[in-house]
PDB file of N, CA and C in Angstrom:
ATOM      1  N   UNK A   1     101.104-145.934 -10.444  1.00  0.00           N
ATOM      2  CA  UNK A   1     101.486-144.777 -11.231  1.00  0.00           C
ATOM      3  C   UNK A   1     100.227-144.103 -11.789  1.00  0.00           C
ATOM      4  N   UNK A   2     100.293-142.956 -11.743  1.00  0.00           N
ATOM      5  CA  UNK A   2      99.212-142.087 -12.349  1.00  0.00           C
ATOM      6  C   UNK A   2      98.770-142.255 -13.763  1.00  0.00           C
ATOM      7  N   UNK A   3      97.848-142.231 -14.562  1.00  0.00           N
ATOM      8  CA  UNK A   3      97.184-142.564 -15.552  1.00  0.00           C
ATOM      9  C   UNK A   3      97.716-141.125 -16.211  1.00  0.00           C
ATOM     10  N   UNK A   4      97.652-139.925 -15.933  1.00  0.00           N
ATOM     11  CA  UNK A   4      97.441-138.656 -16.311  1.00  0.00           C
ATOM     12  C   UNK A   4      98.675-137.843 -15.590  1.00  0.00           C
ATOM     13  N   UNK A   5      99.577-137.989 -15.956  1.00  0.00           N
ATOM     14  CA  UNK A   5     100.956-137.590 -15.812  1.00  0.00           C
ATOM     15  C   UNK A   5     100.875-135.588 -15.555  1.00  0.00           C
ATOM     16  N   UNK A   6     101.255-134.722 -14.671  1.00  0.00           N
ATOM     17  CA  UNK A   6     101.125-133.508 -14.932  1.00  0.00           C
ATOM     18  C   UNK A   6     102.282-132.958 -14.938  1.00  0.00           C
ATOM     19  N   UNK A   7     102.850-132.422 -15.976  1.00  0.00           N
ATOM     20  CA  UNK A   7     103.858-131.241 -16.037  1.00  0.00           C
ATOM     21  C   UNK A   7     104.012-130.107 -14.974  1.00  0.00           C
ATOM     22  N   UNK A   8     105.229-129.954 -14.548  1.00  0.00           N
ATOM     23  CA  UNK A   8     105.113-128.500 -13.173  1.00  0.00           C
ATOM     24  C   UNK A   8     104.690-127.498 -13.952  1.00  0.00           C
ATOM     25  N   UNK A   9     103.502-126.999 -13.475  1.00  0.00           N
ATOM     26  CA  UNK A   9     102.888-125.755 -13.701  1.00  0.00           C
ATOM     27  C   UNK A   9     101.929-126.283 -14.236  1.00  0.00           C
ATOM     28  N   UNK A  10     101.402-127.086 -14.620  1.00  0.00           N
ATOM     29  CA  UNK A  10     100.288-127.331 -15.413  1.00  0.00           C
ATOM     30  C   UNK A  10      98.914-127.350 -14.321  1.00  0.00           C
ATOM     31  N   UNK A  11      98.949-126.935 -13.326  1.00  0.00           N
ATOM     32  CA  UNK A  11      97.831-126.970 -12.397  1.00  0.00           C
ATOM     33  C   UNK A  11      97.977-125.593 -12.333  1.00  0.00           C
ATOM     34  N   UNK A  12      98.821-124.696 -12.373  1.00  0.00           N
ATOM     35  CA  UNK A  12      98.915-123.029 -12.231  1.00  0.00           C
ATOM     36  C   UNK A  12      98.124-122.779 -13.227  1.00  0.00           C
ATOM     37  N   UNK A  13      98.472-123.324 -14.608  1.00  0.00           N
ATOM     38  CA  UNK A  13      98.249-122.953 -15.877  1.00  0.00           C
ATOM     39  C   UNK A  13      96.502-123.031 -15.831  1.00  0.00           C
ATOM     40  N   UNK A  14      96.221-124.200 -15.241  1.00  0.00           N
ATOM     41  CA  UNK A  14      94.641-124.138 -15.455  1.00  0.00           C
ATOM     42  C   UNK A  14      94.111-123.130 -14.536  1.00  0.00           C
ATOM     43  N   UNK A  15      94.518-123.345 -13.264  1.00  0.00           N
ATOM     44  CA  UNK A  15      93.921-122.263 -12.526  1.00  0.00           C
ATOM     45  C   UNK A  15      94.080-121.003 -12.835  1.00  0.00           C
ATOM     46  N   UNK A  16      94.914-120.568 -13.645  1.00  0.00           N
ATOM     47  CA  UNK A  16      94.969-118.989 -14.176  1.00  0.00           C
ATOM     48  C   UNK A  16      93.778-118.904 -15.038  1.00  0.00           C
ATOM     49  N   UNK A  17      93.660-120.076 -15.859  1.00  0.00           N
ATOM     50  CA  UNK A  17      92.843-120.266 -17.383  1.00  0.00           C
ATOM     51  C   UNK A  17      91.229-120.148 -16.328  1.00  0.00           C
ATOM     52  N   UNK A  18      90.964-120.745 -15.244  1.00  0.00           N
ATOM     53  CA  UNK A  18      89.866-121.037 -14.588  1.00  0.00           C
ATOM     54  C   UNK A  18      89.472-119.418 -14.212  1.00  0.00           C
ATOM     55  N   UNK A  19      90.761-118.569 -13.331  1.00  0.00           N
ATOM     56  CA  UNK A  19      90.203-117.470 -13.294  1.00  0.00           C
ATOM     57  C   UNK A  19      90.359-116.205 -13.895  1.00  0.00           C
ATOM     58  N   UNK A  20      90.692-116.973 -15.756  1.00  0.00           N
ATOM     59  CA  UNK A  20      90.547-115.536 -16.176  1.00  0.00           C
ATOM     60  C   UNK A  20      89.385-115.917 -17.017  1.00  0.00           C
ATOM     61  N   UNK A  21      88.557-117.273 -16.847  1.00  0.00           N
ATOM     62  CA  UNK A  21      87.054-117.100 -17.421  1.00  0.00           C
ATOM     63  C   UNK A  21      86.227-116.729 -16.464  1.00  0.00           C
ATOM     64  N   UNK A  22      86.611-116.436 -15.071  1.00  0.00           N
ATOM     65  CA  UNK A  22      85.704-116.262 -13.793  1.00  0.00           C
ATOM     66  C   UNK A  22      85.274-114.682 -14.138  1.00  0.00           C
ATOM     67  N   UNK A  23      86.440-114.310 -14.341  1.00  0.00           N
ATOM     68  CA  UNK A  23      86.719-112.587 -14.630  1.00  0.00           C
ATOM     69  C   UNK A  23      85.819-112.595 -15.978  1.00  0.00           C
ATOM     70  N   UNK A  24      86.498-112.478 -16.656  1.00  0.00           N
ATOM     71  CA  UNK A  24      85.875-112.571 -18.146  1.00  0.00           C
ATOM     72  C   UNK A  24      84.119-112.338 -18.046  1.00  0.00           C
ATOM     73  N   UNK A  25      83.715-113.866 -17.238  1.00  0.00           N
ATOM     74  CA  UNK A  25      82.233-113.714 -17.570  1.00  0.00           C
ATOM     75  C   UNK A  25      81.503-112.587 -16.447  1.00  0.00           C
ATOM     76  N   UNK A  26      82.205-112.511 -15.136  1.00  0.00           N
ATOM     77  CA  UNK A  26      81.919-111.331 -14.145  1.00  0.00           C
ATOM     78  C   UNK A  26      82.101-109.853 -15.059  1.00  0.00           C
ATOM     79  N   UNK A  27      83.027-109.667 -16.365  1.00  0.00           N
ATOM     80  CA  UNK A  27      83.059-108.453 -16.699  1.00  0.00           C
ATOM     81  C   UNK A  27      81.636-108.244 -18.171  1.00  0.00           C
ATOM     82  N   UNK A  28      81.401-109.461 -18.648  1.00  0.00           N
ATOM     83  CA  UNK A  28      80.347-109.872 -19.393  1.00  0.00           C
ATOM     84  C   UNK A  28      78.940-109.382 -18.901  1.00  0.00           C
ATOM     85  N   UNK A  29      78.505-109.860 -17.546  1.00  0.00           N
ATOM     86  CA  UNK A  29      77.596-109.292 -16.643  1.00  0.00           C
ATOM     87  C   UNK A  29      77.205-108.385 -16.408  1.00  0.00           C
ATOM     88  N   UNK A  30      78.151-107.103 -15.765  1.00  0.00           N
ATOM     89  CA  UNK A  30      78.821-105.724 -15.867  1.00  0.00           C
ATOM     90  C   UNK A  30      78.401-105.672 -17.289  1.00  0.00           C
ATOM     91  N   UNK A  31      78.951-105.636 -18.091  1.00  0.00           N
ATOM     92  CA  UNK A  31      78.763-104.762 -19.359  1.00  0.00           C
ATOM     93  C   UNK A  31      77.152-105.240 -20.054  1.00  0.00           C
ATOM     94  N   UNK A  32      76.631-106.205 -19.600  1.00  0.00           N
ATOM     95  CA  UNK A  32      75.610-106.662 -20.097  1.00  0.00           C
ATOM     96  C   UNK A  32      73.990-105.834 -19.327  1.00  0.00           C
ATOM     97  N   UNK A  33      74.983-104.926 -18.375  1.00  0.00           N
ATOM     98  CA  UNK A  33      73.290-103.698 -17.459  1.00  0.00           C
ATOM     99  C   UNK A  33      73.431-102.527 -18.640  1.00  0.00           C
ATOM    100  N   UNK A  34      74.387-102.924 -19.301  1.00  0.00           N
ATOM    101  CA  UNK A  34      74.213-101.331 -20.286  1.00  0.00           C
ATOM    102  C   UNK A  34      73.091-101.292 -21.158  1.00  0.00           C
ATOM    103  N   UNK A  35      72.079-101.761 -21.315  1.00  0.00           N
ATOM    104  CA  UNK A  35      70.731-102.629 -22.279  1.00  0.00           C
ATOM    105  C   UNK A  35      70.973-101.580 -23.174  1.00  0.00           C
ATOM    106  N   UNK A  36      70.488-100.364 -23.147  1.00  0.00           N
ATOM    107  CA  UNK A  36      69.784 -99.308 -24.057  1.00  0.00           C
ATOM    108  C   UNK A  36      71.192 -98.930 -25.044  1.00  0.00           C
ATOM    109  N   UNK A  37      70.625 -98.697 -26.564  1.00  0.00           N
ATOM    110  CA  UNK A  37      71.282 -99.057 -27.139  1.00  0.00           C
ATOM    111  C   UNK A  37      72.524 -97.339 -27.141  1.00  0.00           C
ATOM    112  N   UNK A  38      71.765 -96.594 -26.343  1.00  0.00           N
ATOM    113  CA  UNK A  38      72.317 -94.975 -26.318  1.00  0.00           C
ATOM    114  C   UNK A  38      73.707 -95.422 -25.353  1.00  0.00           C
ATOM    115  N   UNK A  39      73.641 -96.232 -24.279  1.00  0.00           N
ATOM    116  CA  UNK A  39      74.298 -96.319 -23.036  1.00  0.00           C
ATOM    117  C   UNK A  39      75.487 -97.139 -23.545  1.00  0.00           C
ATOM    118  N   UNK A  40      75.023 -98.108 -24.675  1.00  0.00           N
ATOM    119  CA  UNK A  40      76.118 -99.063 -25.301  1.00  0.00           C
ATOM    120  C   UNK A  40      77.170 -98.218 -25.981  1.00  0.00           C
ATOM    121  N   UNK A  41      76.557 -97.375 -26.584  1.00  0.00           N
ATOM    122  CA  UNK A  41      77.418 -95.963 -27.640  1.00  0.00           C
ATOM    123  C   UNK A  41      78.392 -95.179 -26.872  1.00  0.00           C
ATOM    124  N   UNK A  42      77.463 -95.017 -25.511  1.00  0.00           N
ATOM    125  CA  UNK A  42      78.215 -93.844 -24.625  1.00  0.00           C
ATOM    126  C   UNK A  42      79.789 -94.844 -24.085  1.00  0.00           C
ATOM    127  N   UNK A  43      78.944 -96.266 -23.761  1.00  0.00           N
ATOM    128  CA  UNK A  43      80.416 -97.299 -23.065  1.00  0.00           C
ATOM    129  C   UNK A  43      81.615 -97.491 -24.116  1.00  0.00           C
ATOM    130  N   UNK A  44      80.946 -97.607 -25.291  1.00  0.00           N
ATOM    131  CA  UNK A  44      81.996 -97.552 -26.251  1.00  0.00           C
ATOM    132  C   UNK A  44      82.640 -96.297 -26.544  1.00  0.00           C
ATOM    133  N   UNK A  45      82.134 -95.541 -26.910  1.00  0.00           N
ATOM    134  CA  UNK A  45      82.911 -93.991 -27.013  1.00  0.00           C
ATOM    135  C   UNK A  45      84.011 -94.545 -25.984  1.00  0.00           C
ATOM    136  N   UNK A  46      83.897 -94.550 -24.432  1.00  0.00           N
ATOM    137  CA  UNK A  46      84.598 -94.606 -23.627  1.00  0.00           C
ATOM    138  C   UNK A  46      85.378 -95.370 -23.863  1.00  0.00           C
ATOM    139  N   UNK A  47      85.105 -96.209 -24.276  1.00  0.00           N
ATOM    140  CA  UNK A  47      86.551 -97.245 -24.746  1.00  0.00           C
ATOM    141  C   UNK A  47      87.453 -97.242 -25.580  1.00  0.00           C
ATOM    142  N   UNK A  48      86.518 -96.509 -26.526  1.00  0.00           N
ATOM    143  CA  UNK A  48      87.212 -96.247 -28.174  1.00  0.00           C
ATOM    144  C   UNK A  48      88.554 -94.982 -27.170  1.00  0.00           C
ATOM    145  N   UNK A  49      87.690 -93.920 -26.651  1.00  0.00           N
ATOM    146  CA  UNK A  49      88.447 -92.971 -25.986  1.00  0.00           C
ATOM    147  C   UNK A  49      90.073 -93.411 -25.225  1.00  0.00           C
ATOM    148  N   UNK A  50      89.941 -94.432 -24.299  1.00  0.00           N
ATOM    149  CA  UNK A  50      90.978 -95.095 -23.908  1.00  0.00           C
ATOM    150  C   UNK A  50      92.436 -95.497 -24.663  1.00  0.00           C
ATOM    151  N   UNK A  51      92.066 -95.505 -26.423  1.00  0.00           N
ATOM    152  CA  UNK A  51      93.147 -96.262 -27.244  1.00  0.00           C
ATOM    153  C   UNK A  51      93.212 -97.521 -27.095  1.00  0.00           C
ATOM    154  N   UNK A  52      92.288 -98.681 -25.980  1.00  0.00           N
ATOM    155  CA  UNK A  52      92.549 -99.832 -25.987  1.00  0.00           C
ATOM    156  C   UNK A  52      91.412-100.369 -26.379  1.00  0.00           C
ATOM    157  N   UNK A  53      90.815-100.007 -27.653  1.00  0.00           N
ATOM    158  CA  UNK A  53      90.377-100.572 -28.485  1.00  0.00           C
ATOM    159  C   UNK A  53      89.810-102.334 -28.885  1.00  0.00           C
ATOM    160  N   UNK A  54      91.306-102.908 -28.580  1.00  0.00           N
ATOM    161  CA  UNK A  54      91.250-104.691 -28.768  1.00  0.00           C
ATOM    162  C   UNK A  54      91.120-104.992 -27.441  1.00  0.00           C
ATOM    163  N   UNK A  55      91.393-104.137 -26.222  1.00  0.00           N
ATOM    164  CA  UNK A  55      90.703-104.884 -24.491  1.00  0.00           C
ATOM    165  C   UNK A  55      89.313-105.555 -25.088  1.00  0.00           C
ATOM    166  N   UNK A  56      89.402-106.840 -23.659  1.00  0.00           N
ATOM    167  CA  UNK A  56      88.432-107.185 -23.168  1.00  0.00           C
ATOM    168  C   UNK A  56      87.309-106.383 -23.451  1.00  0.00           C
ATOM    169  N   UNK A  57      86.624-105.449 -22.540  1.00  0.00           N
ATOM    170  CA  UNK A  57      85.850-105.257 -22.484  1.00  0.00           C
ATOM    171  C   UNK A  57      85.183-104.777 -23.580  1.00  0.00           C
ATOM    172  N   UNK A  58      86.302-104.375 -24.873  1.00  0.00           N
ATOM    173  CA  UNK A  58      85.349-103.804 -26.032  1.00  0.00           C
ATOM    174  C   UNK A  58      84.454-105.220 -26.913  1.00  0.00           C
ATOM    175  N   UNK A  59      85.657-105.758 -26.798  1.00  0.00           N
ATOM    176  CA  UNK A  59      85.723-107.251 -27.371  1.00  0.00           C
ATOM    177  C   UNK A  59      84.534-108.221 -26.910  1.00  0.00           C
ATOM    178  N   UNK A  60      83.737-108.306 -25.729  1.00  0.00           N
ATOM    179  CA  UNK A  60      82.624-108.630 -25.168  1.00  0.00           C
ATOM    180  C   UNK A  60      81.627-107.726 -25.597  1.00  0.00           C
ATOM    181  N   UNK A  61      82.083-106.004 -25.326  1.00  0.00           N
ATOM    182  CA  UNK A  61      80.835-105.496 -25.672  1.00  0.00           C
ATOM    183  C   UNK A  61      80.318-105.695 -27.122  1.00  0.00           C
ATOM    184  N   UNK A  62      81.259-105.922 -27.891  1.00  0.00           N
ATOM    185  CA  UNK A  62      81.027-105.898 -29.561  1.00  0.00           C
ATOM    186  C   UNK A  62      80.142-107.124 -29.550  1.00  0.00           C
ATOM    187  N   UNK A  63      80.896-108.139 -29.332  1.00  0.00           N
ATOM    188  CA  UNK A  63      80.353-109.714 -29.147  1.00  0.00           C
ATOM    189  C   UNK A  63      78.377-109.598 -28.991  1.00  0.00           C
ATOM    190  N   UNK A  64      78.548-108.738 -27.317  1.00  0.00           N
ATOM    191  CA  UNK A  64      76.838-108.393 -26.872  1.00  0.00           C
ATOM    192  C   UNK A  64      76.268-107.328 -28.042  1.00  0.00           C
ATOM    193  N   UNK A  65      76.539-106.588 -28.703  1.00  0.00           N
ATOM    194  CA  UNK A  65      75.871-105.889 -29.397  1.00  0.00           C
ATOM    195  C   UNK A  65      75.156-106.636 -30.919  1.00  0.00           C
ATOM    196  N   UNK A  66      76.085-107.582 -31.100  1.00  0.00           N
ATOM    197  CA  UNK A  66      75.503-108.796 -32.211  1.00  0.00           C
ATOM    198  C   UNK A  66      74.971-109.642 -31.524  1.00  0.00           C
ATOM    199  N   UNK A  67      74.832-109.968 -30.433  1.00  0.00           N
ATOM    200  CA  UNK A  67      73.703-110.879 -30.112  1.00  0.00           C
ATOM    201  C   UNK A  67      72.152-110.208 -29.424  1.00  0.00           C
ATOM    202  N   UNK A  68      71.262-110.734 -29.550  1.00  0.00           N
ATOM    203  CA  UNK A  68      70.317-110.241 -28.845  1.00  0.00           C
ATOM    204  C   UNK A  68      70.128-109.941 -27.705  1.00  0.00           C
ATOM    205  N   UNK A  69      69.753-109.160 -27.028  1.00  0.00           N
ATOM    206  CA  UNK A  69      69.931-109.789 -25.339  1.00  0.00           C
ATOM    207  C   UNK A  69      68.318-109.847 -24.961  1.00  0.00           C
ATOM    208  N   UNK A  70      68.287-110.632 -24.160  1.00  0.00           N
ATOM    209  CA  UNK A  70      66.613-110.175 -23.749  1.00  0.00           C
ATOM    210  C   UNK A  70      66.560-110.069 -22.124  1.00  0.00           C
ATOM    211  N   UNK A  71      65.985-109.096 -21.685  1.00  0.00           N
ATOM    212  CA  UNK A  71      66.007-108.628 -20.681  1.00  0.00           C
ATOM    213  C   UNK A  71      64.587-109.033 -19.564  1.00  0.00           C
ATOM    214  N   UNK A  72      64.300-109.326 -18.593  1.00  0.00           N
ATOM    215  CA  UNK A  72      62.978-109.377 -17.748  1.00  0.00           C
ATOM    216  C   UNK A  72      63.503-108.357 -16.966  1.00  0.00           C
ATOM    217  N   UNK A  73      61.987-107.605 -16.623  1.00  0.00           N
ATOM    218  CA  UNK A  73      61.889-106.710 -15.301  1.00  0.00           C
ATOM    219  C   UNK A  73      61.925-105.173 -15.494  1.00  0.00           C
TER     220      UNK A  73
END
């Protein structure tokens, strides 16, 4: 008998969870070429513009704008 018993769906459940951090950090990436702090303003306007405000992507960009980023090249 199995040590680690799985509920039906509980292998869906992770693999959804697996690729909505795949996404997540692929949209992190993407939003992370915006460096200059004019281009960050302009992406946000755009978002603010949308009404979806609490999306993803604002929610990362906010996240990147309090952290530092440091860039090579």
């Amino acid at each position: 008998m199995s040590r680690h018993p799985h509920t039906p769906g509980t292998l869906s459940l992770l693999s959804r969870a697996r690729v909505e951090r795949r996404a997540r950090r692929a949209l992190a990436q993407e939003l992370a070429d915006y460096a200059t702090p004019a281009e960050r303003d302009e992406l946000e306007a755009l978002i603010e513009a949308t009404g979806v405000a609490d999306d993803e992507a604002a929610r990362i960009l906010h996240s990147q704008t309090e952290a530092p980023l440091f860039r090579v090249g």
